[in-house]
PDB file of N, CA and C in Angstrom:
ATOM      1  N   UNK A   1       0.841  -1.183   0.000  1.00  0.00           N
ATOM      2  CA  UNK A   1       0.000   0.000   0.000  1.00  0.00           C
ATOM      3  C   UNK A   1       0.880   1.238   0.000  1.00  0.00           C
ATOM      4  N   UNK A   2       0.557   2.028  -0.590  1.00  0.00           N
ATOM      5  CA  UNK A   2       0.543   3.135  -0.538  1.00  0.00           C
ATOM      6  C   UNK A   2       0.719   4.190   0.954  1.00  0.00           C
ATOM      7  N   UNK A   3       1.525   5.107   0.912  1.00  0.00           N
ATOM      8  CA  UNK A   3       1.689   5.884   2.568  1.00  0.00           C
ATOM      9  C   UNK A   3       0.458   6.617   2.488  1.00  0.00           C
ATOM     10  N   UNK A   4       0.199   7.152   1.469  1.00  0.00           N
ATOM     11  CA  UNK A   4      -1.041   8.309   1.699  1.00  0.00           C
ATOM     12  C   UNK A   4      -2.418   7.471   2.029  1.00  0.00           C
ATOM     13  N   UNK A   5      -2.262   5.754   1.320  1.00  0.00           N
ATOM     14  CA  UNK A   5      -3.464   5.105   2.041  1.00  0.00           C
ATOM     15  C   UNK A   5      -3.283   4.642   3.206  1.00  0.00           C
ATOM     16  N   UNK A   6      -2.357   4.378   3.746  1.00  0.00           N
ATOM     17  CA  UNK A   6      -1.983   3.893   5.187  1.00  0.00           C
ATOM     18  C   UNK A   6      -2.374   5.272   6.015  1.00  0.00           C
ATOM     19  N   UNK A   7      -1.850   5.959   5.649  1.00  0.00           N
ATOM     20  CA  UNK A   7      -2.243   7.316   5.721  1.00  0.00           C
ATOM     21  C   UNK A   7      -3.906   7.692   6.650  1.00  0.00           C
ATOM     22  N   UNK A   8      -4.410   6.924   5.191  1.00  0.00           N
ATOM     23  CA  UNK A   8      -6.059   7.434   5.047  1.00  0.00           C
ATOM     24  C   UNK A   8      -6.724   6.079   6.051  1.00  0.00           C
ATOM     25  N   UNK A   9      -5.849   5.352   6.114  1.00  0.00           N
ATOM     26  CA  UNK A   9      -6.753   3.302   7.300  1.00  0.00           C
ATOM     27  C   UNK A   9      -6.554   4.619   8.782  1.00  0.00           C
ATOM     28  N   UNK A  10      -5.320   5.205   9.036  1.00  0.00           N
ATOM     29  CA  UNK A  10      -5.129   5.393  10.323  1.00  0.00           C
ATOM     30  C   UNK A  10      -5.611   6.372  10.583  1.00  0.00           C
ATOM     31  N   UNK A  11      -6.052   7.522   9.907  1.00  0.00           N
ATOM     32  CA  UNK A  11      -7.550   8.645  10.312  1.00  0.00           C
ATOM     33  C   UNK A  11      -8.792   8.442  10.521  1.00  0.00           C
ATOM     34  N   UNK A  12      -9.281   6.973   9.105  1.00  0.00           N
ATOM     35  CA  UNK A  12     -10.169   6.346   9.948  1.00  0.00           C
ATOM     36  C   UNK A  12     -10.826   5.521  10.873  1.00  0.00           C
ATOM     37  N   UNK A  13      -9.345   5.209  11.309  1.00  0.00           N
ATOM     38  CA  UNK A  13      -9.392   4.604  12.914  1.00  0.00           C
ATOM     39  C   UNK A  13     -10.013   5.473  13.840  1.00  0.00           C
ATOM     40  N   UNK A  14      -8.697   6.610  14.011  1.00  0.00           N
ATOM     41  CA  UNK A  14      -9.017   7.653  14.289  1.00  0.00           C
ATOM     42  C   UNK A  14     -10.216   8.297  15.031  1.00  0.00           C
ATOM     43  N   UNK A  15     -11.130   8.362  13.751  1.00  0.00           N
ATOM     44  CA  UNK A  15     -12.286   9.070  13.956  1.00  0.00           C
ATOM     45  C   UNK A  15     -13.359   7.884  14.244  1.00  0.00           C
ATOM     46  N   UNK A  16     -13.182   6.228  14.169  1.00  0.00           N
ATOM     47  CA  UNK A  16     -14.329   5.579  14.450  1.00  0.00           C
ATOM     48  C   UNK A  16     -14.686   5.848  15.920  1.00  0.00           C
ATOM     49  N   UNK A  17     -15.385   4.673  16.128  1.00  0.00           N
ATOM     50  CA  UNK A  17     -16.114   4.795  17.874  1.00  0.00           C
ATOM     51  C   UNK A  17     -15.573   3.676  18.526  1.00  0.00           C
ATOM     52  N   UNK A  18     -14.743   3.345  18.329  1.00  0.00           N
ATOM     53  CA  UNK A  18     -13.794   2.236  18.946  1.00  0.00           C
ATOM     54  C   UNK A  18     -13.006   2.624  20.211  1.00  0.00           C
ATOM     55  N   UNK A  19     -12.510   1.726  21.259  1.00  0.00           N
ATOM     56  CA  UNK A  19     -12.242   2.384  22.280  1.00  0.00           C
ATOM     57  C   UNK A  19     -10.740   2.998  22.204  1.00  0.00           C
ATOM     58  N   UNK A  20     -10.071   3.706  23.260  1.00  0.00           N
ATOM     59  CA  UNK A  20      -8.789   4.254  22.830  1.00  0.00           C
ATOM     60  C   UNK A  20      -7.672   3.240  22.738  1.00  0.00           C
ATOM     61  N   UNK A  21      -7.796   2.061  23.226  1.00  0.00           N
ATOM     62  CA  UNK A  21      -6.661   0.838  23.522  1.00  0.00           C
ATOM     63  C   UNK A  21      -7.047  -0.030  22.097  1.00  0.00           C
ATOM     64  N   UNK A  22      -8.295  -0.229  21.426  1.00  0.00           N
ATOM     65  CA  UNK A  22      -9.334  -0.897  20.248  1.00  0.00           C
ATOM     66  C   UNK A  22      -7.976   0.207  19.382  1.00  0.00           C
ATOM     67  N   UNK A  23      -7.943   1.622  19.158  1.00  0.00           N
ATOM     68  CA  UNK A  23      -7.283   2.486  17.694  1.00  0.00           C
ATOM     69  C   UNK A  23      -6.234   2.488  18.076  1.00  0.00           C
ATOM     70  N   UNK A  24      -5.507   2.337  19.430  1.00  0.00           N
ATOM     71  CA  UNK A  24      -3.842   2.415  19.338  1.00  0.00           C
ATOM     72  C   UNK A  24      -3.559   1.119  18.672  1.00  0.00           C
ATOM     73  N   UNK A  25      -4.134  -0.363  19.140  1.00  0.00           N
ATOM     74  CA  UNK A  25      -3.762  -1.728  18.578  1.00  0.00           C
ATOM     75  C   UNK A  25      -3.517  -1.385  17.499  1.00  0.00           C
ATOM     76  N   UNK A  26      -4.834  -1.095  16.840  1.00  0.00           N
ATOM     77  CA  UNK A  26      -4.962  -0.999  15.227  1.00  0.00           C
ATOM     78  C   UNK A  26      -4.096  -0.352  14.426  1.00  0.00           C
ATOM     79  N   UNK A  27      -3.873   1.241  14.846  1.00  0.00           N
ATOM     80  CA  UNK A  27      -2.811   2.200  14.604  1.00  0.00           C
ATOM     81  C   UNK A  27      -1.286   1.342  14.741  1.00  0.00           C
ATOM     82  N   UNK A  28      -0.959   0.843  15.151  1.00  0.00           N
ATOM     83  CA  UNK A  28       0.132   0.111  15.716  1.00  0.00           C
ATOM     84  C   UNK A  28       0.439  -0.451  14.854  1.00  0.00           C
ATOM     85  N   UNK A  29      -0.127  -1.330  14.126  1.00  0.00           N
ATOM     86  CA  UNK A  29      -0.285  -2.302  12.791  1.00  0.00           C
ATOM     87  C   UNK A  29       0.074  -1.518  11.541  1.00  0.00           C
ATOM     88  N   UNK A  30      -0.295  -0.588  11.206  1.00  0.00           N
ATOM     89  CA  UNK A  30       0.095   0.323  10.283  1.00  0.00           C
ATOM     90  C   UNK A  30       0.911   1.186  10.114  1.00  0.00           C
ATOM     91  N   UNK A  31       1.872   0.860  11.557  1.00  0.00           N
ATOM     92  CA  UNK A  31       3.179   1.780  11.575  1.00  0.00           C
ATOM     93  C   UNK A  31       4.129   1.380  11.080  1.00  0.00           C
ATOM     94  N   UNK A  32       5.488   2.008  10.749  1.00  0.00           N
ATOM     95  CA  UNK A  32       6.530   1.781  10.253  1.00  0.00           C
ATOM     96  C   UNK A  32       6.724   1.523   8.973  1.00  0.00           C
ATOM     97  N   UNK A  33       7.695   0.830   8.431  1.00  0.00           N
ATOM     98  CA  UNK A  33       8.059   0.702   6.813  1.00  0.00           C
ATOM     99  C   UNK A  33       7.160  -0.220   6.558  1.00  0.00           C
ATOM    100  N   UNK A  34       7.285  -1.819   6.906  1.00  0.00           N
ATOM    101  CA  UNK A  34       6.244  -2.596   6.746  1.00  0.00           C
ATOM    102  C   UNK A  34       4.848  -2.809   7.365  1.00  0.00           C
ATOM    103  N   UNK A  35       4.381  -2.217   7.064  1.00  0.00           N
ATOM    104  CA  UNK A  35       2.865  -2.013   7.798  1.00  0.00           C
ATOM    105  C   UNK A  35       2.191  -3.365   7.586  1.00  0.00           C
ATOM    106  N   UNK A  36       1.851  -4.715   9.037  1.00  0.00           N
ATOM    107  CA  UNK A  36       1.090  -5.366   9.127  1.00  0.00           C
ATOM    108  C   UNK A  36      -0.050  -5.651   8.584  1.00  0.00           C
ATOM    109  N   UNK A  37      -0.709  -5.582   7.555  1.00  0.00           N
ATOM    110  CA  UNK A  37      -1.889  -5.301   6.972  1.00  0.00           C
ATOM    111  C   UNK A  37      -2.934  -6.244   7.136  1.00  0.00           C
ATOM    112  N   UNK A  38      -1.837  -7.930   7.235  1.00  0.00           N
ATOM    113  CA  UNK A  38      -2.848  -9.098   7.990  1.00  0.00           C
ATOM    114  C   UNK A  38      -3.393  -8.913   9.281  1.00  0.00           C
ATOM    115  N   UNK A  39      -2.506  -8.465  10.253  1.00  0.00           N
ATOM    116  CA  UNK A  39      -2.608  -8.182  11.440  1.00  0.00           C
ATOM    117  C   UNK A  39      -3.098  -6.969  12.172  1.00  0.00           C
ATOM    118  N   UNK A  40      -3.424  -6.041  11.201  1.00  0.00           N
ATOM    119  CA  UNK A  40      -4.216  -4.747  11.611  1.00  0.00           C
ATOM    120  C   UNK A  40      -6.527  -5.699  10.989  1.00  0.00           C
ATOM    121  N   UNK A  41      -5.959  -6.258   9.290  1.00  0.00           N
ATOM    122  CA  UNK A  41      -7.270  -6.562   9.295  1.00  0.00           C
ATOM    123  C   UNK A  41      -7.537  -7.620  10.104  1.00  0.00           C
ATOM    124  N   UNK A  42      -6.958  -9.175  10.723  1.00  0.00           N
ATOM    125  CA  UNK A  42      -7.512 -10.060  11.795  1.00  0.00           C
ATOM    126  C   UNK A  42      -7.753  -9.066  13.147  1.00  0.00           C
ATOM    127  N   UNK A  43      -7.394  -8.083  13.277  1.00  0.00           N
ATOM    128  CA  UNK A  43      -7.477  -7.470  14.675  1.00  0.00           C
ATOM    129  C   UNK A  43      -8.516  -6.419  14.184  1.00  0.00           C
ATOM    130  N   UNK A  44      -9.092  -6.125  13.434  1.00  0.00           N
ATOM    131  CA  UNK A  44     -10.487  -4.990  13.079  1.00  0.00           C
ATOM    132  C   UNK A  44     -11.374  -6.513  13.297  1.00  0.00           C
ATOM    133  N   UNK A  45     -11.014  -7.349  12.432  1.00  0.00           N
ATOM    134  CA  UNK A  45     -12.425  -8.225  12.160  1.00  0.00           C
ATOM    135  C   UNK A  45     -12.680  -8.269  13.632  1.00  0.00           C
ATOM    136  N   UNK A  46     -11.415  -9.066  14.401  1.00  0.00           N
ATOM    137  CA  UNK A  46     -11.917  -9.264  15.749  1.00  0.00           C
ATOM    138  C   UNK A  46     -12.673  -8.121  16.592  1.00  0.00           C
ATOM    139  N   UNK A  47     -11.904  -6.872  16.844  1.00  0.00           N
ATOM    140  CA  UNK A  47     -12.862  -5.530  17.848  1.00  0.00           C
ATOM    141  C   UNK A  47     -13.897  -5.328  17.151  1.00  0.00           C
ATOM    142  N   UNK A  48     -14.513  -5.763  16.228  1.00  0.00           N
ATOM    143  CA  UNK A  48     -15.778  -4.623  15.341  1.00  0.00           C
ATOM    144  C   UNK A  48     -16.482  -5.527  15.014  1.00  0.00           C
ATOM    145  N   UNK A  49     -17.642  -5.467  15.116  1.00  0.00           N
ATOM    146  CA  UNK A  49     -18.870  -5.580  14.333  1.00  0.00           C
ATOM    147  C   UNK A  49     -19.105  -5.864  13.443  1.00  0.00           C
ATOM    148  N   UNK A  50     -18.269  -6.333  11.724  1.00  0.00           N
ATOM    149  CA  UNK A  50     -18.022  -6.011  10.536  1.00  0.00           C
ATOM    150  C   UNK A  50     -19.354  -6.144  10.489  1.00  0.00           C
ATOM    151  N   UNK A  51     -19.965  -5.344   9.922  1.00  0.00           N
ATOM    152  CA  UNK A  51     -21.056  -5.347   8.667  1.00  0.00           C
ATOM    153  C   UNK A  51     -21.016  -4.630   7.885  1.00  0.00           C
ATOM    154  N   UNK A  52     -21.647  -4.702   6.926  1.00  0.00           N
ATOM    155  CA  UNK A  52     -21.286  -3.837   5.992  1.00  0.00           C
ATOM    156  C   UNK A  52     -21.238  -2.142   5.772  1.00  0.00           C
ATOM    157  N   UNK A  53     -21.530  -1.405   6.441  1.00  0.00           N
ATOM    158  CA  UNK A  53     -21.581  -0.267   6.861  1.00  0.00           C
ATOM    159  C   UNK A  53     -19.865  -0.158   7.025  1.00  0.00           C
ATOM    160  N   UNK A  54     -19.267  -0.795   8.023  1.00  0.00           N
ATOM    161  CA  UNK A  54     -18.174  -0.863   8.433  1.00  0.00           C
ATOM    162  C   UNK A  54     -17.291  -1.169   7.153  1.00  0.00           C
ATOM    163  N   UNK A  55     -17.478  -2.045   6.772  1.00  0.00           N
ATOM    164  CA  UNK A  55     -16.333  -2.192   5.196  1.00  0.00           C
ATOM    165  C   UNK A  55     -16.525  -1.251   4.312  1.00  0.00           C
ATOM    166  N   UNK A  56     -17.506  -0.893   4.279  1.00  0.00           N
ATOM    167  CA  UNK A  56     -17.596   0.401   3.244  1.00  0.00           C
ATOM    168  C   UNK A  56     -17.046   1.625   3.845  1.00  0.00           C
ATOM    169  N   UNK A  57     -17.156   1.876   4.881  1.00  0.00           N
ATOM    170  CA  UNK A  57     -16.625   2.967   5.764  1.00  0.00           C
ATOM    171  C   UNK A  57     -14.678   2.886   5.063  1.00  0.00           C
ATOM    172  N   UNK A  58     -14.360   1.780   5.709  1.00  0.00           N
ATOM    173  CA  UNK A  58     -12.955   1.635   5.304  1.00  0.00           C
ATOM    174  C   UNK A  58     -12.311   1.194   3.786  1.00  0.00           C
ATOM    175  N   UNK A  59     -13.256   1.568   2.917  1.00  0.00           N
ATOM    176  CA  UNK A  59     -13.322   0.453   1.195  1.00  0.00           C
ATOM    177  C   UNK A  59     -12.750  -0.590   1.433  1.00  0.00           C
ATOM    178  N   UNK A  60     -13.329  -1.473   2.176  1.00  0.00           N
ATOM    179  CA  UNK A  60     -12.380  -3.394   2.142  1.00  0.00           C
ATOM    180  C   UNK A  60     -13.393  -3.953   1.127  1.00  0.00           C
ATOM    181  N   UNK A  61     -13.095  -4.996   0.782  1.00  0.00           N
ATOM    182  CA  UNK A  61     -13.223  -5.560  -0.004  1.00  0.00           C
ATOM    183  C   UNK A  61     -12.726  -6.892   0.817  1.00  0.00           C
ATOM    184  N   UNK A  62     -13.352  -7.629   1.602  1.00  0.00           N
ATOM    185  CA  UNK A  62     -13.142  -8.570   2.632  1.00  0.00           C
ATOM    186  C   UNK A  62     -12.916  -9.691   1.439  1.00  0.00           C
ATOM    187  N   UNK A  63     -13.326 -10.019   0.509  1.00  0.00           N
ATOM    188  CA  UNK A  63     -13.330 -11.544  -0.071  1.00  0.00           C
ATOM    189  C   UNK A  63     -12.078 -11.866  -0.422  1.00  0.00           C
ATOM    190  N   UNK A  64     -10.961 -10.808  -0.697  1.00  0.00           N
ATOM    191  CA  UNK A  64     -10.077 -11.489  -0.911  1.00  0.00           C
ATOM    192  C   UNK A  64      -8.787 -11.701  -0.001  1.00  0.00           C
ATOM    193  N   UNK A  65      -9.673 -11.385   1.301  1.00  0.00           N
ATOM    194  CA  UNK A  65      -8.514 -11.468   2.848  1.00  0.00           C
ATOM    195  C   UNK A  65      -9.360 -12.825   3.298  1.00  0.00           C
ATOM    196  N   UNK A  66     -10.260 -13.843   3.061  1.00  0.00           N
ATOM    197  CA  UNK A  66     -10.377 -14.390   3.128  1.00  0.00           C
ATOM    198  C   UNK A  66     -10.270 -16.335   2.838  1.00  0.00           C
TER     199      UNK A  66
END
């Protein structure tokens, strides 16, 4: 990915309704040169709700992390 989209996953962490320890995990995952991307999405699926509201919120496209 892209920095300006890593960029754009960690603002809308950010701004969800997740708790503050739920967006540091997440944020965490997307830091540095290699940004975790398995391990930021197994750790959203797990804190959240996914429905679809939620994937669209973040443009996933879940079928092919599956």
């Amino acid at each position: 990915m892209r920095n300006k989209d890593i960029e754009y996953l960690k603002d809308k962490v950010k701004e969800c309704n997740l708790s503050v320890d739920d967006k540091l995990l997440l944020i965490k995952y997307l830091e540095g040169r290699s940004p975790d991307l398995d391990g930021f999405l197994k750790t959203f699926f797990s804190v959240c709700e996914v429905g679809k509201d939620i994937l669209d919120l973040f443009d996933i496209d879940i079928g092919k992390y599956l």
